[in-house]
PDB file of N, CA and C in Angstrom:
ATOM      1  N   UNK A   1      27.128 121.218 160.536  1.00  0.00           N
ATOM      2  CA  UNK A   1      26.797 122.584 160.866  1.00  0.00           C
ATOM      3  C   UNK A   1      27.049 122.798 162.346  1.00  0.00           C
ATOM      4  N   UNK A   2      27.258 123.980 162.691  1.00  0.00           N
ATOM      5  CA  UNK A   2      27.760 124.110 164.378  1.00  0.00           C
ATOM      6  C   UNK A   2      26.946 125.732 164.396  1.00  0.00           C
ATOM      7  N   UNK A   3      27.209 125.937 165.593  1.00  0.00           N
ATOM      8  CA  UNK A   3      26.220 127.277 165.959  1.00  0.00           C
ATOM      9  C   UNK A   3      27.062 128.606 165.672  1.00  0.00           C
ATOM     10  N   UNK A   4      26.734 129.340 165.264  1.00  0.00           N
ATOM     11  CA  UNK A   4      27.347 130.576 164.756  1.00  0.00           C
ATOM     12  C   UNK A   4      26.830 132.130 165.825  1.00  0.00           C
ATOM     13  N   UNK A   5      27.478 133.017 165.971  1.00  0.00           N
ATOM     14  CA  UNK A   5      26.823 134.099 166.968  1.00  0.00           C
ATOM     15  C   UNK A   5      25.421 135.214 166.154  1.00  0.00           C
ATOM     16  N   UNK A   6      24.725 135.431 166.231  1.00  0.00           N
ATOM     17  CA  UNK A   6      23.887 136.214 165.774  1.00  0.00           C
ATOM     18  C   UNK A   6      22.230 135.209 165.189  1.00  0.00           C
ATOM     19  N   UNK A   7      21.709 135.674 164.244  1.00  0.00           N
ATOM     20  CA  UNK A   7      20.677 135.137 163.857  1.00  0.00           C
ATOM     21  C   UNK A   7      20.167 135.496 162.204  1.00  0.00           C
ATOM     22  N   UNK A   8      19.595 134.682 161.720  1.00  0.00           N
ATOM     23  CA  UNK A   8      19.949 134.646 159.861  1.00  0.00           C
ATOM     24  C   UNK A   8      18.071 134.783 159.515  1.00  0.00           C
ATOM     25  N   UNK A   9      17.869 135.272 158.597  1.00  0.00           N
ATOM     26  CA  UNK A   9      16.710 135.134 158.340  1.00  0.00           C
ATOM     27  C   UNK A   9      15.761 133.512 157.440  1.00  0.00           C
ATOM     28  N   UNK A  10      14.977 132.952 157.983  1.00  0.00           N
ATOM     29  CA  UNK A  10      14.972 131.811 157.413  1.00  0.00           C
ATOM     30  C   UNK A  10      13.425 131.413 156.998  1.00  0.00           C
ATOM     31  N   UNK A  11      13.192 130.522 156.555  1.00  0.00           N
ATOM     32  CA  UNK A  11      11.872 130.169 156.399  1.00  0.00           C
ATOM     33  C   UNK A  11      10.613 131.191 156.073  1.00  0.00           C
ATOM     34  N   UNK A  12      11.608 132.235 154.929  1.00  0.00           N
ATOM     35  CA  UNK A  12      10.622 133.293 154.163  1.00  0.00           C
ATOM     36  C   UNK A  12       9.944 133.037 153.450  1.00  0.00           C
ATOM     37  N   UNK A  13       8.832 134.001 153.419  1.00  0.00           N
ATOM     38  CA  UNK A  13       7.222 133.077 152.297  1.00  0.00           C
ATOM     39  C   UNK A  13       6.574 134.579 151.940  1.00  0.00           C
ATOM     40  N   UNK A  14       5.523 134.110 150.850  1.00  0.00           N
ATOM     41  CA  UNK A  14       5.416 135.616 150.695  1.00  0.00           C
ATOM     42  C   UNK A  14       3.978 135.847 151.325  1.00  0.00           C
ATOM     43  N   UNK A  15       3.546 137.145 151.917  1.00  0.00           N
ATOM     44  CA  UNK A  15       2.535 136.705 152.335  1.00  0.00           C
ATOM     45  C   UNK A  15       1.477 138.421 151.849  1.00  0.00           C
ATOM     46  N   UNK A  16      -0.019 138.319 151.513  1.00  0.00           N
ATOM     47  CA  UNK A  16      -0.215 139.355 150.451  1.00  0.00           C
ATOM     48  C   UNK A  16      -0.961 140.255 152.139  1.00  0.00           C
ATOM     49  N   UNK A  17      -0.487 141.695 151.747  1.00  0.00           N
ATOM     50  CA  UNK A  17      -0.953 142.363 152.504  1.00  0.00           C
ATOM     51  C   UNK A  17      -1.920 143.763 152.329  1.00  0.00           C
ATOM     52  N   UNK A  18      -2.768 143.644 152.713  1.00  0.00           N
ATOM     53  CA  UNK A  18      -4.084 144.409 152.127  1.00  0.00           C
ATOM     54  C   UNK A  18      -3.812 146.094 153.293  1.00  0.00           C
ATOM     55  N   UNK A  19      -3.772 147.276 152.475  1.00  0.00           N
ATOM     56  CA  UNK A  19      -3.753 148.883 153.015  1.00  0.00           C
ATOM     57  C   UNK A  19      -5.048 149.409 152.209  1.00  0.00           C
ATOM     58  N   UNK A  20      -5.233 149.898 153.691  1.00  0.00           N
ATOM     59  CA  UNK A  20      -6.467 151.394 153.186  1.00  0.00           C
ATOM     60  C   UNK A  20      -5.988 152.545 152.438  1.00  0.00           C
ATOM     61  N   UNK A  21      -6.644 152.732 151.292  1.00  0.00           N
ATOM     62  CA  UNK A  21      -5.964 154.212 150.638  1.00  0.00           C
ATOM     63  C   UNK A  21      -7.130 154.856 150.759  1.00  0.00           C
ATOM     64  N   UNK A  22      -8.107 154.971 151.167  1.00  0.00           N
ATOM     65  CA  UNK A  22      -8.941 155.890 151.697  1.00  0.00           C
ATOM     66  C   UNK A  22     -10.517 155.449 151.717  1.00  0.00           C
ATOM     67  N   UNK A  23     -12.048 156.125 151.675  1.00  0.00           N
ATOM     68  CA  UNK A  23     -12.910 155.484 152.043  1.00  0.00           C
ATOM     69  C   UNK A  23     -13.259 154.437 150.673  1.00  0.00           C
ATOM     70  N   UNK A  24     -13.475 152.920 150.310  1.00  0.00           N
ATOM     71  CA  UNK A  24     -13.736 151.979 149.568  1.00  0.00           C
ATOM     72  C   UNK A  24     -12.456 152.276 148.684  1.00  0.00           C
ATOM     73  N   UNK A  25     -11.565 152.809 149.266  1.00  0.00           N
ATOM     74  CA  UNK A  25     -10.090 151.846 148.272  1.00  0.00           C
ATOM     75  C   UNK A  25      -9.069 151.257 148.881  1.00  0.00           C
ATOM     76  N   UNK A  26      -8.403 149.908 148.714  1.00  0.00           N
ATOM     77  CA  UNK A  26      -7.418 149.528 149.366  1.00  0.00           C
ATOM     78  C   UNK A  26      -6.485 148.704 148.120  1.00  0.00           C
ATOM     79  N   UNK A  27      -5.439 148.662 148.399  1.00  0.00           N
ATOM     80  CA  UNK A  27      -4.504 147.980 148.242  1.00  0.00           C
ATOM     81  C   UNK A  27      -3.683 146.940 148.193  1.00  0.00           C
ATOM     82  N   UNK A  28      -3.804 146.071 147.457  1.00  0.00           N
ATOM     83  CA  UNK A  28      -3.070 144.884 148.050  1.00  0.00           C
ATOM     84  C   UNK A  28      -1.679 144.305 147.399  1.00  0.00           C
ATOM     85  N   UNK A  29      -0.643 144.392 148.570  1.00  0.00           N
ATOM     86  CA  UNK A  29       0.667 143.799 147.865  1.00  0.00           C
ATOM     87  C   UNK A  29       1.837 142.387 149.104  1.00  0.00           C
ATOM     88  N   UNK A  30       1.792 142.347 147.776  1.00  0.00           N
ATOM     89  CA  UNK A  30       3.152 141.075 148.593  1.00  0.00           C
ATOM     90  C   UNK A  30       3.908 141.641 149.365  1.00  0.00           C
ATOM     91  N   UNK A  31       4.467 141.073 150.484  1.00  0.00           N
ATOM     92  CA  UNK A  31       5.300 141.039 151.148  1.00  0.00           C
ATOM     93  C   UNK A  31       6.006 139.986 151.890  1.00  0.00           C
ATOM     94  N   UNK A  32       7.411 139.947 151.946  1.00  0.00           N
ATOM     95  CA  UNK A  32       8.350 139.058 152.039  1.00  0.00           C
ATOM     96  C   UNK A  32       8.271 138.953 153.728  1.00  0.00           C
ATOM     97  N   UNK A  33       8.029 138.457 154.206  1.00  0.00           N
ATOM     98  CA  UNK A  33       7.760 137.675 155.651  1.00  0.00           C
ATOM     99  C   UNK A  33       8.965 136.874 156.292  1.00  0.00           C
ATOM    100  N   UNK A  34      10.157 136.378 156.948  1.00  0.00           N
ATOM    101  CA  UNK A  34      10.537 135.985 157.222  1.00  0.00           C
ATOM    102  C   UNK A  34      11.071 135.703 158.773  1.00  0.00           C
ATOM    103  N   UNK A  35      11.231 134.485 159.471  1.00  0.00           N
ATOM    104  CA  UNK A  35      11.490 134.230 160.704  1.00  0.00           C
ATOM    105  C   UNK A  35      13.278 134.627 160.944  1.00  0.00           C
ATOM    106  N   UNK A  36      13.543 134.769 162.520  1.00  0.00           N
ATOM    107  CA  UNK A  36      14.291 135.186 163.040  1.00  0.00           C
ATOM    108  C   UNK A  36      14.793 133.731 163.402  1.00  0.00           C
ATOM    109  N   UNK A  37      15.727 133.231 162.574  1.00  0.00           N
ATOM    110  CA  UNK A  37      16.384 131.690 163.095  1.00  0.00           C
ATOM    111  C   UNK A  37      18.229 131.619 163.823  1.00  0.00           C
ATOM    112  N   UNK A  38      18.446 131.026 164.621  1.00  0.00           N
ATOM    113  CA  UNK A  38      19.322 130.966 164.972  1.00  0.00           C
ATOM    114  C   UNK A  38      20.918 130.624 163.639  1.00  0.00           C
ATOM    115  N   UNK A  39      21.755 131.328 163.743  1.00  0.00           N
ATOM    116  CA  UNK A  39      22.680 131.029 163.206  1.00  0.00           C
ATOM    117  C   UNK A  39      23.777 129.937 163.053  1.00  0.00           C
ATOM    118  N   UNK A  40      24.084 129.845 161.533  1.00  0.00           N
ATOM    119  CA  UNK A  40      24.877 128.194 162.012  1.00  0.00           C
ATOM    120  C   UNK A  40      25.875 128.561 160.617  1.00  0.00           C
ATOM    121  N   UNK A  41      27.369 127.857 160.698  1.00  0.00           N
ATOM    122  CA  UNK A  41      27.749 127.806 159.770  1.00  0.00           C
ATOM    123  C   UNK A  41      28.263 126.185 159.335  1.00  0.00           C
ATOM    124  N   UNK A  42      29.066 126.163 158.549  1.00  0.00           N
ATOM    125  CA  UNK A  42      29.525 124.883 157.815  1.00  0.00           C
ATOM    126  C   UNK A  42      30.606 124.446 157.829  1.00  0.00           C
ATOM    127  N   UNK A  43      30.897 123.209 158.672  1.00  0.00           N
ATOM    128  CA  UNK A  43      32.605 123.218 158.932  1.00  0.00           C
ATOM    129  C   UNK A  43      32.335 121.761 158.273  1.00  0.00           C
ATOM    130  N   UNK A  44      33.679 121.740 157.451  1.00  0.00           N
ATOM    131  CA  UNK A  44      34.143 120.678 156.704  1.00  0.00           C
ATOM    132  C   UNK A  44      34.416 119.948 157.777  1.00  0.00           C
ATOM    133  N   UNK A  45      33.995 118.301 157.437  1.00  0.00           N
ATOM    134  CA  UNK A  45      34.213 117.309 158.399  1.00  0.00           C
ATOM    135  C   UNK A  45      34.633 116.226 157.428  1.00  0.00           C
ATOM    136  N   UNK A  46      35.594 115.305 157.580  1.00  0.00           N
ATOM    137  CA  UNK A  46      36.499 114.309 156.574  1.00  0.00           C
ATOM    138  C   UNK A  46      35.927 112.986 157.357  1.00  0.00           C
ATOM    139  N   UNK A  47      35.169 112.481 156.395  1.00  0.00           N
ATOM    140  CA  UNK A  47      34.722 111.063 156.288  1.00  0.00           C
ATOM    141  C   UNK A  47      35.241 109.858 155.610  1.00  0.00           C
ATOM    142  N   UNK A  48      35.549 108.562 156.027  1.00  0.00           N
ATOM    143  CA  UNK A  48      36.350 107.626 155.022  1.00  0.00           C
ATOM    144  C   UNK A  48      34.494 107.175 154.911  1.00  0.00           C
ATOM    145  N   UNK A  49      34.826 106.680 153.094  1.00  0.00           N
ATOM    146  CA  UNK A  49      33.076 106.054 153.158  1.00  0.00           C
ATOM    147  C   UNK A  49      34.198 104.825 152.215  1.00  0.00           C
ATOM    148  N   UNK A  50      34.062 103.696 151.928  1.00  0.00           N
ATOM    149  CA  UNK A  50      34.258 102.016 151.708  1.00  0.00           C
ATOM    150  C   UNK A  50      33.022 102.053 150.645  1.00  0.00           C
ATOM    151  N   UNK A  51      33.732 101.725 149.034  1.00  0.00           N
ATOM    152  CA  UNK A  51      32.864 101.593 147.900  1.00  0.00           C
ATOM    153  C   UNK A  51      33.419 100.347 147.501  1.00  0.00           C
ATOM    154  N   UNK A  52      32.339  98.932 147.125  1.00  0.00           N
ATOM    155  CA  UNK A  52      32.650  97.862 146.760  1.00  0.00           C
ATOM    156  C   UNK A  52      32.314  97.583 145.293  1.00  0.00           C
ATOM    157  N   UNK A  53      33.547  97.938 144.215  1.00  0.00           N
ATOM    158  CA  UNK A  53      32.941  97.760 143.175  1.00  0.00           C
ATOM    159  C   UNK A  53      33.147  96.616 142.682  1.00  0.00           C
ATOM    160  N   UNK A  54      32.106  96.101 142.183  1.00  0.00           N
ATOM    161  CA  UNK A  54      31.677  94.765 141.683  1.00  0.00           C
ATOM    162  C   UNK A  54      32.082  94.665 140.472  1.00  0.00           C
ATOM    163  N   UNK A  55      32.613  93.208 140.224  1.00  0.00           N
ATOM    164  CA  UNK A  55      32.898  92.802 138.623  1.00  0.00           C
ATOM    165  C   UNK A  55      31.757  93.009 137.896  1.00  0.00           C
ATOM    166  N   UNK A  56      31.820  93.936 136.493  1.00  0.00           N
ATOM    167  CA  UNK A  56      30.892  94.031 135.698  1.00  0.00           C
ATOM    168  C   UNK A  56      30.019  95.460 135.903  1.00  0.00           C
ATOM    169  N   UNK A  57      30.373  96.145 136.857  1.00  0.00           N
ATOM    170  CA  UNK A  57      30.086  97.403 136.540  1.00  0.00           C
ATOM    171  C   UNK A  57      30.451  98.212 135.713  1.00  0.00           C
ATOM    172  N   UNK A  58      29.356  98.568 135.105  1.00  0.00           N
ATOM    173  CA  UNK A  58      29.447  99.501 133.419  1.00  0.00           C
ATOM    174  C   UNK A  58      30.157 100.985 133.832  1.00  0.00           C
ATOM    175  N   UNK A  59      30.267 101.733 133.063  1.00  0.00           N
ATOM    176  CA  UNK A  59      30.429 103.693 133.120  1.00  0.00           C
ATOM    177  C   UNK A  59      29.136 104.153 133.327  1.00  0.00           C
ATOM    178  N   UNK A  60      29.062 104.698 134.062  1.00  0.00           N
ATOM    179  CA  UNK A  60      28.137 105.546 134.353  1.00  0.00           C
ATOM    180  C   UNK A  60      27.049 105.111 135.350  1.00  0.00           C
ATOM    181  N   UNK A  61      27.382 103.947 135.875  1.00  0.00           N
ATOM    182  CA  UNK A  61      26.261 103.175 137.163  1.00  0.00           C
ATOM    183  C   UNK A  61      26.858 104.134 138.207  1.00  0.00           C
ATOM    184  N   UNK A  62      25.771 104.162 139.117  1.00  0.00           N
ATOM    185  CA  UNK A  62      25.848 105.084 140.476  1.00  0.00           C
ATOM    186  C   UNK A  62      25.755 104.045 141.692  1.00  0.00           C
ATOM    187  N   UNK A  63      26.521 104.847 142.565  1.00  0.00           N
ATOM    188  CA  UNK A  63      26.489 103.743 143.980  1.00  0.00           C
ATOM    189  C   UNK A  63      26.115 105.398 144.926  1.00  0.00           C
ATOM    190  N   UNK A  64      25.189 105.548 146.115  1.00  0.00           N
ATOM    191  CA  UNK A  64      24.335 106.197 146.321  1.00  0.00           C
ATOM    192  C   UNK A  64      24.852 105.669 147.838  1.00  0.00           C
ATOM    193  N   UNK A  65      24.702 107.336 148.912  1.00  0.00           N
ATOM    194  CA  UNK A  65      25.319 107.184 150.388  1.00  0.00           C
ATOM    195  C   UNK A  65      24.042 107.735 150.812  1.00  0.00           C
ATOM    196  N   UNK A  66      23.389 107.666 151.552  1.00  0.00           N
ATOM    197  CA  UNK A  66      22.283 108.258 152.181  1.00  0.00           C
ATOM    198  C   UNK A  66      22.988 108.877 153.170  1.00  0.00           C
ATOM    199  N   UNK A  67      22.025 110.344 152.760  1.00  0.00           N
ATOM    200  CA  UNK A  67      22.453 111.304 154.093  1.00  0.00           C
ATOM    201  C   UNK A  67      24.449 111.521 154.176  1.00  0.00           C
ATOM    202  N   UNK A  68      24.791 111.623 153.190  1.00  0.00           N
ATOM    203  CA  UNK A  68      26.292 112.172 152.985  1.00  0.00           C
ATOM    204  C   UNK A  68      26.188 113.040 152.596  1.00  0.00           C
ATOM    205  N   UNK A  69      25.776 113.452 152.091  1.00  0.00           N
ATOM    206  CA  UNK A  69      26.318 114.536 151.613  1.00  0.00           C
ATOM    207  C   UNK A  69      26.024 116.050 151.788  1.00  0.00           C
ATOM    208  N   UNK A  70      25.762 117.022 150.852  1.00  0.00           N
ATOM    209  CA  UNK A  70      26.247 118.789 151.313  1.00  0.00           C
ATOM    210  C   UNK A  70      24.840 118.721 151.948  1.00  0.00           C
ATOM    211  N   UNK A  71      24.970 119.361 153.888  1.00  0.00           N
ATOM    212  CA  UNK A  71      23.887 119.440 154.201  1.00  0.00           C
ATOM    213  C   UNK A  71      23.008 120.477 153.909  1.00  0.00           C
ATOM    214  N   UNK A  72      21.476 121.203 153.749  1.00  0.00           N
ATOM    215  CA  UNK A  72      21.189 121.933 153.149  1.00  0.00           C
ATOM    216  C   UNK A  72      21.040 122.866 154.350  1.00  0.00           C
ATOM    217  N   UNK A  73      20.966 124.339 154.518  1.00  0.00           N
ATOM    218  CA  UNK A  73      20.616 125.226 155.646  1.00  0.00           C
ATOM    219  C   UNK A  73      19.501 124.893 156.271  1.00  0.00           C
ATOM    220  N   UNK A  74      18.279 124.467 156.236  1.00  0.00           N
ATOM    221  CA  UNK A  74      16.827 124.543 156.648  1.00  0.00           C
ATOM    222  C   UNK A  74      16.527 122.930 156.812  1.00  0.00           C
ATOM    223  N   UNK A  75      17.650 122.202 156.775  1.00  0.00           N
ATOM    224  CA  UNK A  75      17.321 120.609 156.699  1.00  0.00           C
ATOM    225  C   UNK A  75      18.283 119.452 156.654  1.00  0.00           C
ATOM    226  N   UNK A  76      17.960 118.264 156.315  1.00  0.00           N
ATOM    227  CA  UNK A  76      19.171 117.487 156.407  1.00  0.00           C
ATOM    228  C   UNK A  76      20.099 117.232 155.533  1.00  0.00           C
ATOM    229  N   UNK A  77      20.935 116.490 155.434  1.00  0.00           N
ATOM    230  CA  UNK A  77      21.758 116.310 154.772  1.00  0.00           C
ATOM    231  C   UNK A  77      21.043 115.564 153.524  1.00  0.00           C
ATOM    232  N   UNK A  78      22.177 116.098 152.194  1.00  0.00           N
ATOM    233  CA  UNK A  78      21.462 115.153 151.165  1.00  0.00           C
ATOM    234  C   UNK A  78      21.880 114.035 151.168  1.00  0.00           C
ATOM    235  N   UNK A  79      22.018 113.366 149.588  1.00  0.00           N
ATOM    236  CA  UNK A  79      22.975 112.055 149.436  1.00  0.00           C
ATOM    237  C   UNK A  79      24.099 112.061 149.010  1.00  0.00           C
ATOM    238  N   UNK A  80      24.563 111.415 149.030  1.00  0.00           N
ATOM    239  CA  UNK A  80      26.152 111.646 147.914  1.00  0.00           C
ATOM    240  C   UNK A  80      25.979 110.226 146.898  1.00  0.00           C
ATOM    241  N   UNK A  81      26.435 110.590 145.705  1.00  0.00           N
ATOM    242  CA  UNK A  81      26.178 109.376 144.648  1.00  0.00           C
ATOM    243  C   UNK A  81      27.411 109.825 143.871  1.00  0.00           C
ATOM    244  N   UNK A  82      27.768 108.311 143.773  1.00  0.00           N
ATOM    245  CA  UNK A  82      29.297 108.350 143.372  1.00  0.00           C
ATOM    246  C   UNK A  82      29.296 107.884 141.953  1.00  0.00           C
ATOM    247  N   UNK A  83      29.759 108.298 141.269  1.00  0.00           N
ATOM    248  CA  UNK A  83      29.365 107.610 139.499  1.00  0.00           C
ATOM    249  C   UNK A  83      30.707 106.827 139.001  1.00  0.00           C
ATOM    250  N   UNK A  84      30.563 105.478 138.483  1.00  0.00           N
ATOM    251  CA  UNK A  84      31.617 104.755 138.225  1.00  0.00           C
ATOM    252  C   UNK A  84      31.846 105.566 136.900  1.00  0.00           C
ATOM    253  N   UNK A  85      33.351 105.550 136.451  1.00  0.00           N
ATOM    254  CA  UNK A  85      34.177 105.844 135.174  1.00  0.00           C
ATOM    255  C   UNK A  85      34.971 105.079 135.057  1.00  0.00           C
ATOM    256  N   UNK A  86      35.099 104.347 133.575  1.00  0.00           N
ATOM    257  CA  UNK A  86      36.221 103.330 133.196  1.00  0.00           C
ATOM    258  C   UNK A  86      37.376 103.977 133.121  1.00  0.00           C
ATOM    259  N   UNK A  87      38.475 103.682 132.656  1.00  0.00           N
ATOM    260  CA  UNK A  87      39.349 104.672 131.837  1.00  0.00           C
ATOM    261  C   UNK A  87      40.390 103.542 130.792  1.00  0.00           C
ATOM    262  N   UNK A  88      40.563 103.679 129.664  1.00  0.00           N
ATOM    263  CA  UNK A  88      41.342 103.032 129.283  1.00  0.00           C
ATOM    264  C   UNK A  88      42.870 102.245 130.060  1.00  0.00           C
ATOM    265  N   UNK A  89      43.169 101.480 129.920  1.00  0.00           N
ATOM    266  CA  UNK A  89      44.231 100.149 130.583  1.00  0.00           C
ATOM    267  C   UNK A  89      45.286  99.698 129.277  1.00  0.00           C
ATOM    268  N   UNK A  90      46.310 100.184 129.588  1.00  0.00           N
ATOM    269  CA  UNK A  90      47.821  99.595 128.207  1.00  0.00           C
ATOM    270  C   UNK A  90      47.520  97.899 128.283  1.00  0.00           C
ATOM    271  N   UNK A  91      47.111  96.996 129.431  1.00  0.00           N
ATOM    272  CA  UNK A  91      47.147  95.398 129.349  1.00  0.00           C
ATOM    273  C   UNK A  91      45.547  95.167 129.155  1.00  0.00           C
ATOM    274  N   UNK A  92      44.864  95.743 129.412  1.00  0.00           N
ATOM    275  CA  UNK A  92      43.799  94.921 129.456  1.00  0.00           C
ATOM    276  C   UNK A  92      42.648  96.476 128.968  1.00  0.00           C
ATOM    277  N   UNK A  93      41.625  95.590 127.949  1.00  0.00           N
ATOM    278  CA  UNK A  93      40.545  95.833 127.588  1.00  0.00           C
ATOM    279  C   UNK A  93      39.286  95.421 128.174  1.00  0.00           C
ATOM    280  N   UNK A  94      38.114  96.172 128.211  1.00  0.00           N
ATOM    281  CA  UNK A  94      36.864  95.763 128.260  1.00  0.00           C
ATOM    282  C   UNK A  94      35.980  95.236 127.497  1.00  0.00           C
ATOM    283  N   UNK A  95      35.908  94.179 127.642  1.00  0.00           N
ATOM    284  CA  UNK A  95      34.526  92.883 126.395  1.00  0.00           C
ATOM    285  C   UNK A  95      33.715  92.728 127.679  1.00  0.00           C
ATOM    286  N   UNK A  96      32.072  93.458 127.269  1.00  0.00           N
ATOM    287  CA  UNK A  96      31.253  92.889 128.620  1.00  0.00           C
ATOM    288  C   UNK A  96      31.156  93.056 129.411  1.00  0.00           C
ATOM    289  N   UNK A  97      31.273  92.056 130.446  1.00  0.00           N
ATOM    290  CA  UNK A  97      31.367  92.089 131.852  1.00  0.00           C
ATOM    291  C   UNK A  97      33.099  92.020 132.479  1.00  0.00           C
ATOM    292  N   UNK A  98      33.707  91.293 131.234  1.00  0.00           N
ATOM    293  CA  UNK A  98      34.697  91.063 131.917  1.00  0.00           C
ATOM    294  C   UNK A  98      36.085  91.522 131.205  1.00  0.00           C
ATOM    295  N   UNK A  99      37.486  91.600 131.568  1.00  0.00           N
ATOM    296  CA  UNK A  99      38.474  92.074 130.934  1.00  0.00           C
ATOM    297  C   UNK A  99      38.733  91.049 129.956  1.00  0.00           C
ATOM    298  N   UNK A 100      39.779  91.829 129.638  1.00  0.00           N
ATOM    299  CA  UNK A 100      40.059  90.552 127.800  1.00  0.00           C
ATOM    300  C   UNK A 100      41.907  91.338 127.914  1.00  0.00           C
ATOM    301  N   UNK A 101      42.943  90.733 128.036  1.00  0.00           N
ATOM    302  CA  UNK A 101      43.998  90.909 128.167  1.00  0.00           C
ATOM    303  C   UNK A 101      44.808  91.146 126.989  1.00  0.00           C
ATOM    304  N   UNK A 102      45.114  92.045 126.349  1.00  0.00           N
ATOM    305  CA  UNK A 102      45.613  92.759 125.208  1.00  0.00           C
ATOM    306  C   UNK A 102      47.367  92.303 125.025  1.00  0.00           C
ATOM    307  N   UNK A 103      47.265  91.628 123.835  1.00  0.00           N
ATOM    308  CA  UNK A 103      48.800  90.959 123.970  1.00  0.00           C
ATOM    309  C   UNK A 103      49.101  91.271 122.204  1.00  0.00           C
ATOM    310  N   UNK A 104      50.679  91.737 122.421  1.00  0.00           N
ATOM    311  CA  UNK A 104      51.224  92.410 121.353  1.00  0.00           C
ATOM    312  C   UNK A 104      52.426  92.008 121.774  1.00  0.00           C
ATOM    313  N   UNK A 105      52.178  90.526 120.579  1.00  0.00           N
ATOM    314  CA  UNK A 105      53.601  89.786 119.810  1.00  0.00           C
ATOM    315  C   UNK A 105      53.489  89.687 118.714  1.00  0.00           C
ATOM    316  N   UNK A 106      54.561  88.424 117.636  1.00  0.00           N
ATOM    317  CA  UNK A 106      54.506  88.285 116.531  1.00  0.00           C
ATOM    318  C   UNK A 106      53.327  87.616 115.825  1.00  0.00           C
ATOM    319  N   UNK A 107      53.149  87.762 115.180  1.00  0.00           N
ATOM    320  CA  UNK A 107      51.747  86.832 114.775  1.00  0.00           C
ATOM    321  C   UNK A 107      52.036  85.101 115.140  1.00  0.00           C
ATOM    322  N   UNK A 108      50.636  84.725 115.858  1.00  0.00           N
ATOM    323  CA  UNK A 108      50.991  82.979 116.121  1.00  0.00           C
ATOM    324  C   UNK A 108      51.304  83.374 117.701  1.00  0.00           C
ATOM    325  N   UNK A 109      52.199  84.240 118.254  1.00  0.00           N
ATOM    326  CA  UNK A 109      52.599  83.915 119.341  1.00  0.00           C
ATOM    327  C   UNK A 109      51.505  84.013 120.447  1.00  0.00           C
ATOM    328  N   UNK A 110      50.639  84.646 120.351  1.00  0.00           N
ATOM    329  CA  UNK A 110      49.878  84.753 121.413  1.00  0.00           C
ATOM    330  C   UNK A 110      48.551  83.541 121.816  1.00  0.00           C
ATOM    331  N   UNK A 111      48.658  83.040 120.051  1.00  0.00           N
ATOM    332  CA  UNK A 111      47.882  81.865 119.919  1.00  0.00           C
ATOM    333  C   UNK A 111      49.120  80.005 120.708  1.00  0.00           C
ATOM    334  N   UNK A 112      50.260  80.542 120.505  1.00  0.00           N
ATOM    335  CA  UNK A 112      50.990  79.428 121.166  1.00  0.00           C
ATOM    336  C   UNK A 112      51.129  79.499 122.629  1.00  0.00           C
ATOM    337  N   UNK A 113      50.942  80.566 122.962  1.00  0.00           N
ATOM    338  CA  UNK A 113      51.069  80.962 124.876  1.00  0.00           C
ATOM    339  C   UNK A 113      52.582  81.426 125.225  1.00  0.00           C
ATOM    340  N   UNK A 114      52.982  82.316 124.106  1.00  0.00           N
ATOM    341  CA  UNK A 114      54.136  83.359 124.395  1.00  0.00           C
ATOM    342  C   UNK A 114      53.765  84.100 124.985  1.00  0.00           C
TER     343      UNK A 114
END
């Protein structure tokens, strides 16, 4: 975020406000309250982040950046969490933890080490 010219309304709450409508009657209603905060906008900034994926990670495990990610207006940045996806492979299959190498010869040959 960087500083922007003017000022944004921020940190609104509601707050209940009581009027005289004349002798023993009054009124009471909400009203939207908000501070006068300095302005800011959002400039894209390009980060390299380094993900070490480990043998035996399943679909759908998360690897988690503290403080990466979309910062919020009124606060800090969130996280960024990155979600592993397999995708199918023409040589090699998934058994487990580990690959299993997909071989398409004649019958026998793959059992002789063609």
């Amino acid at each position: 975020m960087k500083p922007a010219k003017g000022t944004r309304k921020c940190n609104c709450r509601q707050e209940m406000v009581t009027r005289s409508l004349g002798p023993g009657r009054f009124q009471m209603t909400q009203q939207q309250v908000c501070d006068d905060c300095p302005n800011v906008k959002f400039v894209s900034e390009e980060h390299h982040l380094e993900v070490e994926i480990e043998p035996g990670m399943m679909d759908g495990m998360e690897h988690k950046f503290h403080s990466e990610g979309e910062p919020h207006m009124d606060g800090d940045a969130g996280d960024l969490i990155l979600q592993i996806r397999t995708y199918p492979h023409r040589q090699f299959e998934r058994r487990g933890d580990g690959p299993l190498h997909k071989c398409h010869s004649q019958p026998g040959g793959c059992s002789s080490g063609l």
